[in-house]
N, C-alpha and C. Protein backbone atom coordinates (compact mmCIF):
# COMPACT_ATOMS: atom_id res chain seq x y z
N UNK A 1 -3.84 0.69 -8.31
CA UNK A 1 -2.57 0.47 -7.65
C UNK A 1 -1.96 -0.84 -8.16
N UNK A 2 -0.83 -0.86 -8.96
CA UNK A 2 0.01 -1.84 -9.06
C UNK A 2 0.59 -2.62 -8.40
N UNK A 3 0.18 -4.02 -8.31
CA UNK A 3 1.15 -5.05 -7.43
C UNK A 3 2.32 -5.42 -7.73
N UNK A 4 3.12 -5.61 -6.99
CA UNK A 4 4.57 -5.78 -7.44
C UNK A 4 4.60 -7.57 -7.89
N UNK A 5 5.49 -7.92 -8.75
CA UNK A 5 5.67 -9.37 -8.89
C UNK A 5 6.16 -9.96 -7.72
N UNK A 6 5.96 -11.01 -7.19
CA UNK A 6 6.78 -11.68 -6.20
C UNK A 6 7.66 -13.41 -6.89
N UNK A 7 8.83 -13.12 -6.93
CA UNK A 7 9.72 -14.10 -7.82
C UNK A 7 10.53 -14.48 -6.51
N UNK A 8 9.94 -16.05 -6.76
CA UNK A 8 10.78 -17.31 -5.67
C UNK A 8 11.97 -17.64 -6.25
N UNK A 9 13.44 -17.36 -5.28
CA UNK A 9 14.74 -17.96 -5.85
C UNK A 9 15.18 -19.05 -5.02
N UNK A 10 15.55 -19.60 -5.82
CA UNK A 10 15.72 -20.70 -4.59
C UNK A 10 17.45 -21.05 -5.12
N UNK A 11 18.10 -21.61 -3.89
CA UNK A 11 19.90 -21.88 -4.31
C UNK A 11 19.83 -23.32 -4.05
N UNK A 12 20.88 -23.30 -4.85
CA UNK A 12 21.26 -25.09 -4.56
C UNK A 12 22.38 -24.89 -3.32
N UNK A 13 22.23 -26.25 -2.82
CA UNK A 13 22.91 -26.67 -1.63
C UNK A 13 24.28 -26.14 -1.66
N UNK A 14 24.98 -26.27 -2.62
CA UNK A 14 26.04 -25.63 -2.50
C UNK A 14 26.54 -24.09 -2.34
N UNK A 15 25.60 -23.56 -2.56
CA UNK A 15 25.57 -21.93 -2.71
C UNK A 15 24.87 -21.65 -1.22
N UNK A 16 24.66 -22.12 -0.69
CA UNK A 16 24.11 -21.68 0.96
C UNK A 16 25.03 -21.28 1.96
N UNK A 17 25.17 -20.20 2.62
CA UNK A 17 25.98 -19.58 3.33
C UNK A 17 25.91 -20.81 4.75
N UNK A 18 26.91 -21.18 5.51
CA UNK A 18 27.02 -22.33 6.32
C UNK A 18 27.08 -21.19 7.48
N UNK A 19 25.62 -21.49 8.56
CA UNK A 19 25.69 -21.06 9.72
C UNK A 19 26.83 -20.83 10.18
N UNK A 20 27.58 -19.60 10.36
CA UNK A 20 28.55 -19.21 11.26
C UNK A 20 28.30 -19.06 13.26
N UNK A 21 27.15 -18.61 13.31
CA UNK A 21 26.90 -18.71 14.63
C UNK A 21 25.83 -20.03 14.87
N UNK A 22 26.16 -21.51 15.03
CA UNK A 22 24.63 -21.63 15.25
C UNK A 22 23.93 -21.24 16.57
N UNK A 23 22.36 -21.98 16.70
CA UNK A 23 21.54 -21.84 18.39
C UNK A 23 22.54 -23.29 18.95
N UNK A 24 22.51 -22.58 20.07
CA UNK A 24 23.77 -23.83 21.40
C UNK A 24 22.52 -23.41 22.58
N UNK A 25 21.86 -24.22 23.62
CA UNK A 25 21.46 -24.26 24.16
C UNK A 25 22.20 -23.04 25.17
N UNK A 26 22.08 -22.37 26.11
CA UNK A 26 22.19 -21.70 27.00
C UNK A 26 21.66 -21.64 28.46
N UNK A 27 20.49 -21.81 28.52
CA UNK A 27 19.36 -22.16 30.10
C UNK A 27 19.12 -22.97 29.88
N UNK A 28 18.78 -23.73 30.42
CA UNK A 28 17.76 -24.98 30.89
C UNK A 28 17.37 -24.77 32.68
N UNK A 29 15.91 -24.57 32.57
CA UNK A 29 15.72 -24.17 33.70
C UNK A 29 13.96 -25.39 33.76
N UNK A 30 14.42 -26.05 35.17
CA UNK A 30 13.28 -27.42 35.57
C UNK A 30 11.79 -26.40 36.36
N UNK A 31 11.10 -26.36 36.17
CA UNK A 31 9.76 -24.94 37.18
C UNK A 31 8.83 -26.37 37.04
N UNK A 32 8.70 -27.33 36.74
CA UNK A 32 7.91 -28.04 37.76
C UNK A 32 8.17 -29.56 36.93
N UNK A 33 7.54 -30.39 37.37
CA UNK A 33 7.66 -31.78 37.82
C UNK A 33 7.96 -32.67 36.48
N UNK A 34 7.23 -32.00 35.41
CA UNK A 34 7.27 -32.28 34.03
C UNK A 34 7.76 -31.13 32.91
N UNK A 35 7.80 -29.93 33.26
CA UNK A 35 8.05 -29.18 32.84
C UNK A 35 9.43 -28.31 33.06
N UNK A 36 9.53 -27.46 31.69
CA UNK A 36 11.48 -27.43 31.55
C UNK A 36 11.57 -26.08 30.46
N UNK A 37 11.79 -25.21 30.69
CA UNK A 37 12.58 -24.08 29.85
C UNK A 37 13.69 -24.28 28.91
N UNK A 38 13.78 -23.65 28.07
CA UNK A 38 14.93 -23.55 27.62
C UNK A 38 14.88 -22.77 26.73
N UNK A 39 16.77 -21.85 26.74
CA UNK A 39 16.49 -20.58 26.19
C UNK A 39 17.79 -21.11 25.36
N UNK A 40 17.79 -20.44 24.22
CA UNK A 40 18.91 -20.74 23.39
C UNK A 40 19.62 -19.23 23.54
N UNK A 41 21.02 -19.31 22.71
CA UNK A 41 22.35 -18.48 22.63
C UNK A 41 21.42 -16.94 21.57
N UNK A 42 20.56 -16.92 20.91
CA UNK A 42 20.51 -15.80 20.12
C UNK A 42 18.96 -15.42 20.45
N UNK A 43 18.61 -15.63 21.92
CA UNK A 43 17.38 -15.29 22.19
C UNK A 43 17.02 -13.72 22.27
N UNK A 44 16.01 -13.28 21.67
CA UNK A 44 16.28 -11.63 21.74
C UNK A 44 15.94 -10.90 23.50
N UNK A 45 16.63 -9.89 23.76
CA UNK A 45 16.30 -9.31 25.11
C UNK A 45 15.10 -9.28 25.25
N UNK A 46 14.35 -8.99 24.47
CA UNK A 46 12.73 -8.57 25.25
C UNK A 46 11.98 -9.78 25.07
N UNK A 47 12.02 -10.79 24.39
CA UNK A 47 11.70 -12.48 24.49
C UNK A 47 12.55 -12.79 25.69
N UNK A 48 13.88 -12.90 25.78
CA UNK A 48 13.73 -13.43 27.46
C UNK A 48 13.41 -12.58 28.60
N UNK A 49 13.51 -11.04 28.64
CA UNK A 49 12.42 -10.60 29.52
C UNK A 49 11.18 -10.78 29.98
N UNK A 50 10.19 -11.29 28.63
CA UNK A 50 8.76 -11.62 29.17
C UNK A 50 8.81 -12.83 29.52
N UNK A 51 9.72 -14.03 28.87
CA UNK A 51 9.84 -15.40 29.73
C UNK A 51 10.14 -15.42 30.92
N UNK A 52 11.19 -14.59 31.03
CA UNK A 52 12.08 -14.56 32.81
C UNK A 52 10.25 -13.92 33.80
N UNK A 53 9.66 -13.59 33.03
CA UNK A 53 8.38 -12.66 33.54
C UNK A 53 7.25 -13.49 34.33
N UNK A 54 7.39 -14.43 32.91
CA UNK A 54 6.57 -15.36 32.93
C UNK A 54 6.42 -16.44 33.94
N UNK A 55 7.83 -16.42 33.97
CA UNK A 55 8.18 -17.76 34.81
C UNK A 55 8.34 -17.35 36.09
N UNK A 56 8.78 -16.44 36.78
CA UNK A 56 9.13 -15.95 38.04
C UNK A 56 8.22 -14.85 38.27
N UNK A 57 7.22 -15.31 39.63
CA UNK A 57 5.80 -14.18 39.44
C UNK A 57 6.84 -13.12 40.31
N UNK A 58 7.57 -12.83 40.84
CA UNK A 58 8.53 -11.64 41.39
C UNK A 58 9.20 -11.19 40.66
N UNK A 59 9.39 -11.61 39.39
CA UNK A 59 10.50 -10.86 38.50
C UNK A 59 9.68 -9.22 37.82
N UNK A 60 10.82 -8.47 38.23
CA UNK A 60 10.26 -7.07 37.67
C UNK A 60 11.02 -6.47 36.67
C-alpha cells in the first residue's frame, strides 16, 4: 500500500485571509468562589450542551 506524500505550505503574512468573524466572548458565568466559565461566539451546540450539563446538575 502506497503512502501518499504529505507537502507543508506555508503563506506569507500577507497572503492570509484576515478573520472575518472573530471569537468575542459571549457567557461568562461565576459557579463558585474562584471559578468562572466562559463560552465564546462560535461555540459548537453539542460543546455547549455538555458544558450547560456539566455545570447545572438539573440541566436536561
Amino acid at each position: 500500500m502506497d503512502k501518499p506524500d504529505i507537502v507543508r505550505i506555508k503563506l506569507d503574512e500577507e497572503h492570509r485571509r484576515p478573520d472575518l468573524n472573530p471569537s468575542t466572548k459571549a457567557l461568562q458565568i461565576k459557579i463558585g468562589s474562584n471559578k468562572t466559565v466562559v463560552v465564546y461566539n462560535h461555540i459548537q451546540g453539542y460543546i455547549l450542551d455538555a458544558l450547560m450539563k456539566a455545570v447545572f446538575n438539573d440541566a436536561h
